[in-house]
C-alpha atoms as a PDB file:
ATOM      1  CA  UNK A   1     -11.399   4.420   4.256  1.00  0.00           C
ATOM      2  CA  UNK A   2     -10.908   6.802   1.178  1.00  0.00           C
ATOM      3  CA  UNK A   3     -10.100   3.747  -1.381  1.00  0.00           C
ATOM      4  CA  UNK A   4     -13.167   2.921  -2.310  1.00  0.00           C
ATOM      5  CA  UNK A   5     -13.952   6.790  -2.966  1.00  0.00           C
ATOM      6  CA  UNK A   6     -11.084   7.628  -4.613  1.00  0.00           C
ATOM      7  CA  UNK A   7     -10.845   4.790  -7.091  1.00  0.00           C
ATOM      8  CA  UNK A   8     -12.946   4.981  -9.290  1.00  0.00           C
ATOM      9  CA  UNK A   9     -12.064   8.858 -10.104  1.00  0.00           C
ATOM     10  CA  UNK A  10      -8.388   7.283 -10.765  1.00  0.00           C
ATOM     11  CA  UNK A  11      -8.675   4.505 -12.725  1.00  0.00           C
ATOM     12  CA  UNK A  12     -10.787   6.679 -15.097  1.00  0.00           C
ATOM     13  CA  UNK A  13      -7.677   9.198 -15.128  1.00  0.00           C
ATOM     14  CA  UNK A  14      -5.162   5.962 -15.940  1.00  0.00           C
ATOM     15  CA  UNK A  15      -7.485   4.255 -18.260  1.00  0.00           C
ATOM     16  CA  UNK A  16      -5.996   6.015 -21.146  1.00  0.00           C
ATOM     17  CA  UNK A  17      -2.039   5.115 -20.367  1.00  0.00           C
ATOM     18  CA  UNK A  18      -2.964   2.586 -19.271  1.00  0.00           C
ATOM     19  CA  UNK A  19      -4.445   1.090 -22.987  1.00  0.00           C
ATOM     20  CA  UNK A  20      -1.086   2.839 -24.769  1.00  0.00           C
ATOM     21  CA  UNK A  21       1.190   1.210 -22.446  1.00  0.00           C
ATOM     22  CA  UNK A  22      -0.934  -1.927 -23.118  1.00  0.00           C
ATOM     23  CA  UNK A  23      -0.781  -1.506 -26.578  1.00  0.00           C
ATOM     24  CA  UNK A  24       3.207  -0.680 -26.939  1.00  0.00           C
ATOM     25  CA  UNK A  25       3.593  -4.562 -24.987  1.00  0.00           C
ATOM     26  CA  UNK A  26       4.724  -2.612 -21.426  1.00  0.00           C
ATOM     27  CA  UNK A  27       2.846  -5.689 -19.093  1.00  0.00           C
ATOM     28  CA  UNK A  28       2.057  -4.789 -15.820  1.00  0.00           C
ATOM     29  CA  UNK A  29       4.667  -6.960 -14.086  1.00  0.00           C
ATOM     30  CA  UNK A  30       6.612  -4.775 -15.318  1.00  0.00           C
ATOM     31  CA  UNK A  31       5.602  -1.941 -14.241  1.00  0.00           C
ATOM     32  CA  UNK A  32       5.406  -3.638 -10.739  1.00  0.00           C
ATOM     33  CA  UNK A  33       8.746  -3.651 -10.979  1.00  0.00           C
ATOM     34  CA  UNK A  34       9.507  -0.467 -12.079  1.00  0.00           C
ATOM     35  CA  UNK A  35       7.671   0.931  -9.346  1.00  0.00           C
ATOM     36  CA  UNK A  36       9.820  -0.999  -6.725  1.00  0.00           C
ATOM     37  CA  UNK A  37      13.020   0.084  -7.848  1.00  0.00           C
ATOM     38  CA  UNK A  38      11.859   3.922  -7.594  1.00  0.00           C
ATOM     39  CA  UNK A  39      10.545   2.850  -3.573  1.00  0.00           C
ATOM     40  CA  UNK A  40      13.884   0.987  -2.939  1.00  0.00           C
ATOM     41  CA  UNK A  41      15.232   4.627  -4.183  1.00  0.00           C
ATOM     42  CA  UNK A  42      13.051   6.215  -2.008  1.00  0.00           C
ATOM     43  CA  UNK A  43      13.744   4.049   1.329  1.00  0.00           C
ATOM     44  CA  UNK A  44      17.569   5.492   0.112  1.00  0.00           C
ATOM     45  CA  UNK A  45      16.640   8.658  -0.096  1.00  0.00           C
ATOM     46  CA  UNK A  46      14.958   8.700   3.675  1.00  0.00           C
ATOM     47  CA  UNK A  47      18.363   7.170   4.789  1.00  0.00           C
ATOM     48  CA  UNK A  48      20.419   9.790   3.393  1.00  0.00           C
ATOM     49  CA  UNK A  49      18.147  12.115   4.786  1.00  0.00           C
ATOM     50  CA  UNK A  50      17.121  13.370   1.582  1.00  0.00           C
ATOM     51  CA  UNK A  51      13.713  14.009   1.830  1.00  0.00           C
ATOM     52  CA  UNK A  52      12.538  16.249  -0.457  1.00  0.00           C
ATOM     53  CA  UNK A  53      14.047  13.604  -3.192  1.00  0.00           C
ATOM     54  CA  UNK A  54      12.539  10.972  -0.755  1.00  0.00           C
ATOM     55  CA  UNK A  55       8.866  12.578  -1.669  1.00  0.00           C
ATOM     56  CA  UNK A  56       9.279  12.182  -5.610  1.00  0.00           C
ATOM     57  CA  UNK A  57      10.312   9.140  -5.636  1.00  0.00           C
ATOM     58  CA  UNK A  58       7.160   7.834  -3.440  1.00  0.00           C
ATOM     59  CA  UNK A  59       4.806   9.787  -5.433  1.00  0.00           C
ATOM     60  CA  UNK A  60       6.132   7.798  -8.324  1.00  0.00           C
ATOM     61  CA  UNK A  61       6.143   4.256  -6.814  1.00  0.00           C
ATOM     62  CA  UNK A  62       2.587   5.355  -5.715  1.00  0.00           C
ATOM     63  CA  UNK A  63       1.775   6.211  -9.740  1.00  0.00           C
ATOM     64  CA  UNK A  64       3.146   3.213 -10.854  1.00  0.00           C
ATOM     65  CA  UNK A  65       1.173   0.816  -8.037  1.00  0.00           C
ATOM     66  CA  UNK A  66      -1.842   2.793  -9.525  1.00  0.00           C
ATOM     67  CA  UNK A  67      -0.656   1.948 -13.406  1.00  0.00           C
ATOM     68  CA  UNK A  68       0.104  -1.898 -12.959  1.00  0.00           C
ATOM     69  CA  UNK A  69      -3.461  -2.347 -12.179  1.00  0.00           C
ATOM     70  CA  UNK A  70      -4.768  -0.136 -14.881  1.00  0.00           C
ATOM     71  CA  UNK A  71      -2.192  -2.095 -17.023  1.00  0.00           C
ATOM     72  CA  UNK A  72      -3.426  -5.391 -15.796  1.00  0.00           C
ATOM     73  CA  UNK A  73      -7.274  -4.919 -16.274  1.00  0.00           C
ATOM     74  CA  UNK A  74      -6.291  -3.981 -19.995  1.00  0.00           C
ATOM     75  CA  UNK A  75      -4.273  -7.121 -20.307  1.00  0.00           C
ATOM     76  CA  UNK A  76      -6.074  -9.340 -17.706  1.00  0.00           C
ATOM     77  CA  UNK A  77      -4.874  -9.782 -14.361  1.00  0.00           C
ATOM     78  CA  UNK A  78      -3.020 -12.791 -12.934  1.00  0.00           C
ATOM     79  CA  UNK A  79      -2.132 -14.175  -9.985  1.00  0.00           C
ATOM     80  CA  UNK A  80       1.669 -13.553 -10.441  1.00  0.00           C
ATOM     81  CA  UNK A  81       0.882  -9.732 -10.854  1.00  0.00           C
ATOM     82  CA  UNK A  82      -1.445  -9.540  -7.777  1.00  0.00           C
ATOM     83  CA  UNK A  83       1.308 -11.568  -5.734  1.00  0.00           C
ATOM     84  CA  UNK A  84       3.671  -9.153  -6.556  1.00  0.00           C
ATOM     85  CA  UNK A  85       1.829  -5.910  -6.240  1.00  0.00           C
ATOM     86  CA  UNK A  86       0.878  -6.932  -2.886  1.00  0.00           C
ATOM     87  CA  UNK A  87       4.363  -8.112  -1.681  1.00  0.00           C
ATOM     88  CA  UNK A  88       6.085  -4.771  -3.222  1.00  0.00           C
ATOM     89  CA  UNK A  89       3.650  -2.915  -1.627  1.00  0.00           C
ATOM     90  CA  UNK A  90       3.711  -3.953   2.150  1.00  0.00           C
ATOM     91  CA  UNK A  91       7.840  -3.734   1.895  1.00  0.00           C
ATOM     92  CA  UNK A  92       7.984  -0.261   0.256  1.00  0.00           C
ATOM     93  CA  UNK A  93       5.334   0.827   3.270  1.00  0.00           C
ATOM     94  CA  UNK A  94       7.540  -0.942   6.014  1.00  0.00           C
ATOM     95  CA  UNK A  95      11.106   0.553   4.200  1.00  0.00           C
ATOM     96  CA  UNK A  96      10.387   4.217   4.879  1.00  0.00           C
ATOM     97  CA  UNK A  97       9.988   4.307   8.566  1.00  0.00           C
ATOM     98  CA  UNK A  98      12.911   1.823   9.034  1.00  0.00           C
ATOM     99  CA  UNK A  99      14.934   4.527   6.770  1.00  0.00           C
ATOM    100  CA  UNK A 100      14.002   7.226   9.074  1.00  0.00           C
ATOM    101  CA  UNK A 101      15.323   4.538  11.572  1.00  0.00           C
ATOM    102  CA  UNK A 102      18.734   4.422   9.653  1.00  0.00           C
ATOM    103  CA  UNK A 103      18.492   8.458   9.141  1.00  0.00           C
ATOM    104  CA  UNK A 104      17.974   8.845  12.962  1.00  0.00           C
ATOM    105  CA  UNK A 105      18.372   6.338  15.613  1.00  0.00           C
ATOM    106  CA  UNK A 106      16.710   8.650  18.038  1.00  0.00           C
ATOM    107  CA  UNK A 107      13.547   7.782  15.257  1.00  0.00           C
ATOM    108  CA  UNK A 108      14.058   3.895  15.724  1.00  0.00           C
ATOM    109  CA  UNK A 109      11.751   2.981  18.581  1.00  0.00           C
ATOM    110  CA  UNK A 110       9.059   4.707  16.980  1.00  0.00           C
ATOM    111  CA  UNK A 111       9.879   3.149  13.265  1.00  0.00           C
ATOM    112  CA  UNK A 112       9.649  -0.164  15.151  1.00  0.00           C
ATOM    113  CA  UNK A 113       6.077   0.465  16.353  1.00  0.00           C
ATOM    114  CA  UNK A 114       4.966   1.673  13.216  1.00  0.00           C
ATOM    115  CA  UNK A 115       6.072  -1.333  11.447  1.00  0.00           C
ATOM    116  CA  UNK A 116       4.724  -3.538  14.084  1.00  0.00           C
ATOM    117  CA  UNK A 117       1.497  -1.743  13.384  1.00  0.00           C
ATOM    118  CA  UNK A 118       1.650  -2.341   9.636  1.00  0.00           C
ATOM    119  CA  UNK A 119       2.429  -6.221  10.467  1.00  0.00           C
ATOM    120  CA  UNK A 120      -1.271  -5.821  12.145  1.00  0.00           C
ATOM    121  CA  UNK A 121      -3.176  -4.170   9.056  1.00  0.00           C
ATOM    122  CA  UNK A 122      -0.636  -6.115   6.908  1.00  0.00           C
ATOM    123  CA  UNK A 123      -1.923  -9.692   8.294  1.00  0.00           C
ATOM    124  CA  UNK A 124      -5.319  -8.731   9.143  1.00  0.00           C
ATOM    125  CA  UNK A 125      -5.847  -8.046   5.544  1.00  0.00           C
ATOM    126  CA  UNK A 126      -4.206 -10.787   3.680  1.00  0.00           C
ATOM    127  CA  UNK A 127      -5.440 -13.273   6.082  1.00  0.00           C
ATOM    128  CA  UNK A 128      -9.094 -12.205   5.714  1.00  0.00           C
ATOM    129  CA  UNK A 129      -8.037 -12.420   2.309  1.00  0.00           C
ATOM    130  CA  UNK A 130      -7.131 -16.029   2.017  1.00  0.00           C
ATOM    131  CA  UNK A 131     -10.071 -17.640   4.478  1.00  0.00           C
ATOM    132  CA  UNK A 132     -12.725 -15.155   1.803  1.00  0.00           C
ATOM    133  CA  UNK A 133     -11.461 -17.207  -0.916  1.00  0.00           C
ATOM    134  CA  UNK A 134     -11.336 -20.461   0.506  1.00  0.00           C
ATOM    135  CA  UNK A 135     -15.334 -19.868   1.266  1.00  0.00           C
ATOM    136  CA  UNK A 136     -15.755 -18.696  -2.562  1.00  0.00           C
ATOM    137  CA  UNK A 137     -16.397 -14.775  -0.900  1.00  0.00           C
ATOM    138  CA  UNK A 138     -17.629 -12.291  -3.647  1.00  0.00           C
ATOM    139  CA  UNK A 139     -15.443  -9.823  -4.207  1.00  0.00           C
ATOM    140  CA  UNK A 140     -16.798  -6.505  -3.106  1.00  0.00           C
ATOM    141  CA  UNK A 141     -17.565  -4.441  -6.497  1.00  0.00           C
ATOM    142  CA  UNK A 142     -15.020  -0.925  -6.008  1.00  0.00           C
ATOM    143  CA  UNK A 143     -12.549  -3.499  -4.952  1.00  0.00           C
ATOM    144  CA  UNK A 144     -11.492  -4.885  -8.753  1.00  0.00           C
ATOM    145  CA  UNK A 145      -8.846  -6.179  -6.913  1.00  0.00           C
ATOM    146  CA  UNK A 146      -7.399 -10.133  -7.212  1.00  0.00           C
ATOM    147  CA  UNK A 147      -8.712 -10.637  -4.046  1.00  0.00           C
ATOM    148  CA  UNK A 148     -10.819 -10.243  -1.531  1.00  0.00           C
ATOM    149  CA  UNK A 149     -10.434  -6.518  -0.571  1.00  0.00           C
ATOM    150  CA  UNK A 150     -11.276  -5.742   2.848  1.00  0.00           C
ATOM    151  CA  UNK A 151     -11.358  -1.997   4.255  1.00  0.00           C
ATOM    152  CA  UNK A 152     -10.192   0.118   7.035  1.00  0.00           C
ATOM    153  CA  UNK A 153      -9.337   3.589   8.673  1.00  0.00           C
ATOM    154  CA  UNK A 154      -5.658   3.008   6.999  1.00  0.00           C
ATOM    155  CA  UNK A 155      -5.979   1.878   3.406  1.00  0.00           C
ATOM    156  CA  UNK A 156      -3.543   2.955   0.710  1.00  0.00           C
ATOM    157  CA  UNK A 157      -4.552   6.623   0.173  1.00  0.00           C
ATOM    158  CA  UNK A 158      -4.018   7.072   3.961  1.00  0.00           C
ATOM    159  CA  UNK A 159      -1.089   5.481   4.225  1.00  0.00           C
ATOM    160  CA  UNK A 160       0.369   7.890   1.003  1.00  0.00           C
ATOM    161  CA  UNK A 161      -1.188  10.945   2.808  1.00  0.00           C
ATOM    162  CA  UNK A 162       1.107   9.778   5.569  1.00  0.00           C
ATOM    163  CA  UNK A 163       4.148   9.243   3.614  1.00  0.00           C
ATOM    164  CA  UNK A 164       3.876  13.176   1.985  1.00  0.00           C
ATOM    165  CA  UNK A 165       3.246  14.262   5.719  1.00  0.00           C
ATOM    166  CA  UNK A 166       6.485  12.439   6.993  1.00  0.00           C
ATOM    167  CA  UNK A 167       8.723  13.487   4.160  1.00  0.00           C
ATOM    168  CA  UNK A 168       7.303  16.815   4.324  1.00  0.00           C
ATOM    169  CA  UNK A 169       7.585  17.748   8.204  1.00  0.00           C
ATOM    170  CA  UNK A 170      10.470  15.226   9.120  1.00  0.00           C
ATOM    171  CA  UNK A 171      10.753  16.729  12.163  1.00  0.00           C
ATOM    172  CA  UNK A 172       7.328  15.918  13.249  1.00  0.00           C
ATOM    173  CA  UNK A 173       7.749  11.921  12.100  1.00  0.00           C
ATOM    174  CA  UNK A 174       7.310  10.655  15.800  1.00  0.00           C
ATOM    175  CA  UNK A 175       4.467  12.562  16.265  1.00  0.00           C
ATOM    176  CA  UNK A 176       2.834  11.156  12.701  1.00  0.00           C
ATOM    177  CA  UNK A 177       3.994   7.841  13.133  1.00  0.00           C
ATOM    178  CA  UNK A 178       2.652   7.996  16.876  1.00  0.00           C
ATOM    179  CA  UNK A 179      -0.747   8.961  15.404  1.00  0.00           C
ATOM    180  CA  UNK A 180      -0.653   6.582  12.522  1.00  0.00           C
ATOM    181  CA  UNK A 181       0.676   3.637  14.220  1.00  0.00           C
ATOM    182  CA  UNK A 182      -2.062   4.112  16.647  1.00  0.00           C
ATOM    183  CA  UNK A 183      -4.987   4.260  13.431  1.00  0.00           C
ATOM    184  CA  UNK A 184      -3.212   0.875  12.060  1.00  0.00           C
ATOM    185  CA  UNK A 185      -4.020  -1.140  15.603  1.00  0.00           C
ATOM    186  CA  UNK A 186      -7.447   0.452  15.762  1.00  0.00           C
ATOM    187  CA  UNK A 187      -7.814  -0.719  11.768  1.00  0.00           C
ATOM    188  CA  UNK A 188      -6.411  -4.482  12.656  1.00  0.00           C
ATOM    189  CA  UNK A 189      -8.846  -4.056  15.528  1.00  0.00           C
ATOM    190  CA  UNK A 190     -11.965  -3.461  13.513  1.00  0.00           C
ATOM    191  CA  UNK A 191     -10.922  -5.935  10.859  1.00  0.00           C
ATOM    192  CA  UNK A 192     -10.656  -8.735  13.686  1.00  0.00           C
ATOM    193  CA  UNK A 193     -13.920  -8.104  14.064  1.00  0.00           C
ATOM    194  CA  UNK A 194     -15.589  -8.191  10.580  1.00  0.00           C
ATOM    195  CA  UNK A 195     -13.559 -11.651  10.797  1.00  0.00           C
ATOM    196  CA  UNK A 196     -14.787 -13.015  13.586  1.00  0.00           C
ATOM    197  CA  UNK A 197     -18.462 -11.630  12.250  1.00  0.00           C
ATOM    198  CA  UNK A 198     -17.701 -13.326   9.089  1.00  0.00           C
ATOM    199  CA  UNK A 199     -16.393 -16.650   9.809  1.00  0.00           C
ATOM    200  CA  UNK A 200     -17.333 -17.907  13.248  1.00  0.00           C
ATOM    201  CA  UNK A 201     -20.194 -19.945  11.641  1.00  0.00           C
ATOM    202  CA  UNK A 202     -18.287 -21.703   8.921  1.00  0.00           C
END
């Protein structure tokens, strides 16, 4: 919901390391990658119960998901990058509830519903996705994405607003993932929709 707001504010603050990164040969894959490793340290950092640590290390996965793409429409995108953005992206998101899982297993029936609600917005989205293309869909113009990007009450800036919250106020994380999980159906909901709107006449 606050993507297509927000975007344009920050790739105008990572144009600019974006082009030096370009220009000292860092590619964006690479970056990708980068930015995995620091969420695979943050889903360790949930498990150890180290939150605080837990919180830096997301804020930096989060920078470098941001930086790939700046990266990337320097160097030109490609389909390998926007496979593996996407891919890192939905695991890091589904790792840090199942580490509060592994941190508490009085947290895992609740980490299991959140995830199950990320499958939802996870599929709803990539699947939209896929048919757009196959019908030669125009991209919508914030998106600058490569694919078809399709909105909801729990894009990416949501989602990070509800990472801070969880490492923040750990104690509250059945509460927030209650909440959340409950925004993610109502988000697969509404995109089910726009689909059937969009493609019951083709």
């Amino acid at each position: 919901m606050l993507d297509a707001k927000l975007k344009p504010a920050i790739d105008i603050l990572l144009m600019l390391p974006a082009r030096g990164l370009s220009r000292l040969g860092v590619s964006a894959n690479v970056i990708t990658l980068v930015g995995a490793g620091i969420g695979l340290m943050a889903f360790i950092m949930v498990c150890l119960g180290y939150f605080g640590a837990a919180l830096i290390c997301i804020c930096l996965n989060r920078l470098a998901d941001g930086m790939d793409g700046a990266v990337a429409r320097e160097a030109g995108t490609t389909d390998l990058g926007g496979y593996l953005d996407i891919v890192f992206d939905f695991l890091f998101y589904s790792s840090i509830p199942l580490g509060f899982a592994i941190a508490d297993a009085a947290h895992a029936q609740i980490a299991a519903f959140l995830i199950f609600c990320f499958v939802g917005t996870g599929s709803s989205f990539l699947t939209f996705a896929i048919i757009a293309a196959k019908h030669d869909m125009d991209l919508k113009p914030h998106s600058r994405k490569s694919f078809y990007y399709l909105g909801g009450l729990t894009e990416g800036t949501e989602t990070f607003g509800f990472l801070i919250l969880i490492c923040l106020f750990p104690e509250w994380f059945f509460w927030f993932a209650l909440g959340f999980g409950c925004l993610c159906l109502l988000t697969t909901a509404t995109r089910m929709l726009m689909a059937v709107d969009a493609f019951s006449s083709r």
